[in-house]
C-alpha atoms as a PDB file:
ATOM      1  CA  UNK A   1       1.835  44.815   8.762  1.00  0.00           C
ATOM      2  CA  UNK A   2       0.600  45.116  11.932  1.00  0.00           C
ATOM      3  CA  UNK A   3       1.346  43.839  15.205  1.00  0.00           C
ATOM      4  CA  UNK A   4      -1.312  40.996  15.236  1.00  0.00           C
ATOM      5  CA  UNK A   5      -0.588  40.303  11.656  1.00  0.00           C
ATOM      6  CA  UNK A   6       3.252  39.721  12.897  1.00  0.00           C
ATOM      7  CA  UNK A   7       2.453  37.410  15.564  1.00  0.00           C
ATOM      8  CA  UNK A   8      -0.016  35.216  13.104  1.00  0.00           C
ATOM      9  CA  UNK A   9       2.633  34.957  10.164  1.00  0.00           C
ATOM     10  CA  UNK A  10       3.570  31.562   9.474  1.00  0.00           C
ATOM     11  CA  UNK A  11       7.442  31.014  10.180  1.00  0.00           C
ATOM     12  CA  UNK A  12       8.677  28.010   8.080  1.00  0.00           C
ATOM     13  CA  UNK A  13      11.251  25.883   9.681  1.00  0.00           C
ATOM     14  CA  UNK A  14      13.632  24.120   7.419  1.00  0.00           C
ATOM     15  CA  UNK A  15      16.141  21.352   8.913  1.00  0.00           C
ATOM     16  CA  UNK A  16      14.115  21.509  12.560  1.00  0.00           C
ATOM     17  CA  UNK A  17      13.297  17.949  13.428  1.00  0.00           C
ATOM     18  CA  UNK A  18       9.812  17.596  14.493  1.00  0.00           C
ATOM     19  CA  UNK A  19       9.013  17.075  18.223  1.00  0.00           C
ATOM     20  CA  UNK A  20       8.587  13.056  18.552  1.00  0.00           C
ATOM     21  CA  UNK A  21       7.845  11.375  21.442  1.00  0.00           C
ATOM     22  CA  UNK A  22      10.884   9.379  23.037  1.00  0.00           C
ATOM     23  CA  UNK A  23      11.525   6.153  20.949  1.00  0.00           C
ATOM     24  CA  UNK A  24       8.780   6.859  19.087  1.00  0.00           C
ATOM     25  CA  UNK A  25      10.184   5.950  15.335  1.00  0.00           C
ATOM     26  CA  UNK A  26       9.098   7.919  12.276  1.00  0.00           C
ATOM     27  CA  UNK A  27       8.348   5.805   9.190  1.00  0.00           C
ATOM     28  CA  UNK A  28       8.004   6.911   5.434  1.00  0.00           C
ATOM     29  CA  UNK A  29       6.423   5.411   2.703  1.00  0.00           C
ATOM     30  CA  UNK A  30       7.071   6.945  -1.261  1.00  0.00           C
ATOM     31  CA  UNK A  31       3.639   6.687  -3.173  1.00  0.00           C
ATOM     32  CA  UNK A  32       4.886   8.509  -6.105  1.00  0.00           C
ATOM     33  CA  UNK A  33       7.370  10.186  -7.725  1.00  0.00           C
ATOM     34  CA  UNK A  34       6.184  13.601  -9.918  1.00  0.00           C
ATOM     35  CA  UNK A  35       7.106  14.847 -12.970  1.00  0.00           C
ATOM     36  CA  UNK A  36       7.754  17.894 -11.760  1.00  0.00           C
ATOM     37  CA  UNK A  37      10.704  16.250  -9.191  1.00  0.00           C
ATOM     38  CA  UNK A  38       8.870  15.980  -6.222  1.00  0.00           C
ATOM     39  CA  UNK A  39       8.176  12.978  -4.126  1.00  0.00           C
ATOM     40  CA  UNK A  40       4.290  12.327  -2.822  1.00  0.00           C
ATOM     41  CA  UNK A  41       5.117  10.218   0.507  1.00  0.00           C
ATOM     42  CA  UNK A  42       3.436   9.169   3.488  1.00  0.00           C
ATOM     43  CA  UNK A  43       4.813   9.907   6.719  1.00  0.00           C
ATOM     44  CA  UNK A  44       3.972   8.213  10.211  1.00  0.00           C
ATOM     45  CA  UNK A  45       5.330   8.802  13.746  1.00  0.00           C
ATOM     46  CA  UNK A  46       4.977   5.908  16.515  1.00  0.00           C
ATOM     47  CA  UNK A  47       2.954   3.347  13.629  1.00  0.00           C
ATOM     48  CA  UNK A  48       3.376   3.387  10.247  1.00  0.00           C
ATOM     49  CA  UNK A  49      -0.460   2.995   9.914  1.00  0.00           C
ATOM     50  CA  UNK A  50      -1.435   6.433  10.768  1.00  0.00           C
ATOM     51  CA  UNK A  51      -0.065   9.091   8.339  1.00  0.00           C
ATOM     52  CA  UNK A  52      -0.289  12.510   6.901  1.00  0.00           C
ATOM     53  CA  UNK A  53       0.801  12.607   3.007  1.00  0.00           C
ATOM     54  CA  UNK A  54       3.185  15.244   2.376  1.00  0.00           C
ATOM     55  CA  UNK A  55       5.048  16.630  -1.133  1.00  0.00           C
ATOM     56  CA  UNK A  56       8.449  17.727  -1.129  1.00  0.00           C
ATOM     57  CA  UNK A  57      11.159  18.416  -3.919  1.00  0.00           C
ATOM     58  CA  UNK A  58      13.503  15.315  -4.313  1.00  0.00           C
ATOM     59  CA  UNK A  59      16.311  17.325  -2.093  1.00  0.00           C
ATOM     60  CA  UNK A  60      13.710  18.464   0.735  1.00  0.00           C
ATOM     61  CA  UNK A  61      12.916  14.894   0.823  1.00  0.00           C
ATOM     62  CA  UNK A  62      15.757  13.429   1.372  1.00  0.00           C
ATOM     63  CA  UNK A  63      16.888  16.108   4.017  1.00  0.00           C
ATOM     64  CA  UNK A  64      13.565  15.843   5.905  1.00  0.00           C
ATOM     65  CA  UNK A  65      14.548  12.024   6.043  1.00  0.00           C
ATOM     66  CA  UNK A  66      17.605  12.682   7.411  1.00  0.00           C
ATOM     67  CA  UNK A  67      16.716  15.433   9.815  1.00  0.00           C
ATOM     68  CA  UNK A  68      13.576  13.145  11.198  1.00  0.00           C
ATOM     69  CA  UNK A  69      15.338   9.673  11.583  1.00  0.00           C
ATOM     70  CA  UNK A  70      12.927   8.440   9.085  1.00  0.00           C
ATOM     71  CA  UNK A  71      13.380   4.507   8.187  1.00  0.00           C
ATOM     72  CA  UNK A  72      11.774   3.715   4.763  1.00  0.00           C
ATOM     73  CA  UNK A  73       8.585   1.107   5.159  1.00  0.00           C
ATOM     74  CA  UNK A  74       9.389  -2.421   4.693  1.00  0.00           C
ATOM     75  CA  UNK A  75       7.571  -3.908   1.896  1.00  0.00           C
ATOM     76  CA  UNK A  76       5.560  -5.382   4.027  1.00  0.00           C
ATOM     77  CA  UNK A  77       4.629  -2.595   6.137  1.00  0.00           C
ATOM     78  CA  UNK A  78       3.526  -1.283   3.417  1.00  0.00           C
ATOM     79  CA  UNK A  79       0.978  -3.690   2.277  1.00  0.00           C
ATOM     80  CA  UNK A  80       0.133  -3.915   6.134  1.00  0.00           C
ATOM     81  CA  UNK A  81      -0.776   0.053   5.059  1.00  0.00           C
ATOM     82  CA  UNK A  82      -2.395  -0.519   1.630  1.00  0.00           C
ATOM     83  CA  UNK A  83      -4.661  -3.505   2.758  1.00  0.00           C
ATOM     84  CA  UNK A  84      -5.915  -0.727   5.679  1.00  0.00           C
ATOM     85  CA  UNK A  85      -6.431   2.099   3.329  1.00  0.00           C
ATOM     86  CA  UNK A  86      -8.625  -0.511   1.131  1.00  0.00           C
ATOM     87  CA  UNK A  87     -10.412  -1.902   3.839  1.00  0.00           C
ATOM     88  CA  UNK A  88     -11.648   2.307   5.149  1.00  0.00           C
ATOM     89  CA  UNK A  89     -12.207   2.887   1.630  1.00  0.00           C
ATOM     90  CA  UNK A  90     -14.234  -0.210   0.687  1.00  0.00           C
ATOM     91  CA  UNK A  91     -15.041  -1.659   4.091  1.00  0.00           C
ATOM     92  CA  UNK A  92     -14.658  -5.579   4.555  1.00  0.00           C
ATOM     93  CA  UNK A  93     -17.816  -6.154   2.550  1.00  0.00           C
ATOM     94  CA  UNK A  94     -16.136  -4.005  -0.846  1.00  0.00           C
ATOM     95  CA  UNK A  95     -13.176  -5.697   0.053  1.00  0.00           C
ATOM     96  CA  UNK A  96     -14.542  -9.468  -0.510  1.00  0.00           C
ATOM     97  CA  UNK A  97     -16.384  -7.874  -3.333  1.00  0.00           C
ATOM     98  CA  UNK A  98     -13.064  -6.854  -5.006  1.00  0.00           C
ATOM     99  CA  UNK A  99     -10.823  -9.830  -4.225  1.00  0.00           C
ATOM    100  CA  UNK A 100     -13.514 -12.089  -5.842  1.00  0.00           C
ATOM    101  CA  UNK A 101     -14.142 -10.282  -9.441  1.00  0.00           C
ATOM    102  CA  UNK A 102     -10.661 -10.008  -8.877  1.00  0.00           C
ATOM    103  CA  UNK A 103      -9.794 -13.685  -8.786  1.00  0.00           C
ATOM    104  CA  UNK A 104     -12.778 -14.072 -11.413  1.00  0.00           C
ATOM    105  CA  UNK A 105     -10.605 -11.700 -13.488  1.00  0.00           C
ATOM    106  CA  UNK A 106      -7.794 -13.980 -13.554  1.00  0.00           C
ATOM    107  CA  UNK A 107     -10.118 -17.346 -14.529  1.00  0.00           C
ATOM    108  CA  UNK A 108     -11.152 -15.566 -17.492  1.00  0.00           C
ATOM    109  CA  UNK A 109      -7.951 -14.349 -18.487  1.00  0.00           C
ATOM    110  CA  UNK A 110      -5.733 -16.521 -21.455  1.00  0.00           C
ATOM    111  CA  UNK A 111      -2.701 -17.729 -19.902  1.00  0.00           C
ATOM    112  CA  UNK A 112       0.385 -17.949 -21.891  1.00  0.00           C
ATOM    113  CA  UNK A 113       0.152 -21.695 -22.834  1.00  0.00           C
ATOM    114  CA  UNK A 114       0.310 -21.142 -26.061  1.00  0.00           C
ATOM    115  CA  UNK A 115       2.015 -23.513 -28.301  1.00  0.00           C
ATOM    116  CA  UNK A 116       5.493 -22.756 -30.211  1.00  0.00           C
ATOM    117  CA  UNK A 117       7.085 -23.605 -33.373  1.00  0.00           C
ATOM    118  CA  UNK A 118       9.945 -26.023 -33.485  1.00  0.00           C
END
């Protein structure tokens, strides 16, 4: 290896809490939970609206948690994030568009009145 090739190699860090602003608190949100033992999750410094998605094995999880001071979304912080992921991905327009064959859905659909035996 040489010398430039030594001062480019990626050093990984494990249990090194990131560098967070002051007071700034550091959110997580789990969007899935793999097969495989890993845990898909969101992760936001400052606002839990702007996030990078990360993967870790259940253990590395938790630790990173711990090491980070991370506080798990609220449910509704978490819609708060969902309904602003939607609204990029569909715009308010696609949005509308959705919540009405949505709701259009739910007309057409049989309820459970049915009638039962005595």
């Amino acid at each position: 290896m040489s010398k430039s090739d030594e001062k480019t190699k990626l050093q990984l860090v494990h249990n090194q809490p990131l560098h967070v602003p002051e007071g700034a608190p550091c959110f997580v949100r789990v969007t899935e939970r793999l097969s495989n033992g890993c845990v898909a999750f969101d992760f936001a410094i400052g606002s839990p609206d702007l996030f990078v998605e990360l993967i870790l094995p259940e253990p590395a999880f938790e630790q990173f948690c711990v090491t980070n001071k991370a506080t798990h979304m609220t449910p509704e912080q978490s819609a708060v994030v969902e309904q602003e992921m939607l609204k990029w991905r569909y715009g308010e327009e696609g949005l509308e568009l959705k919540r009405s064959a949505a709701e259009a859905r739910a007309e057409d659909s049989p309820t459970n009145d049915y009638p039962t035996s005595n």
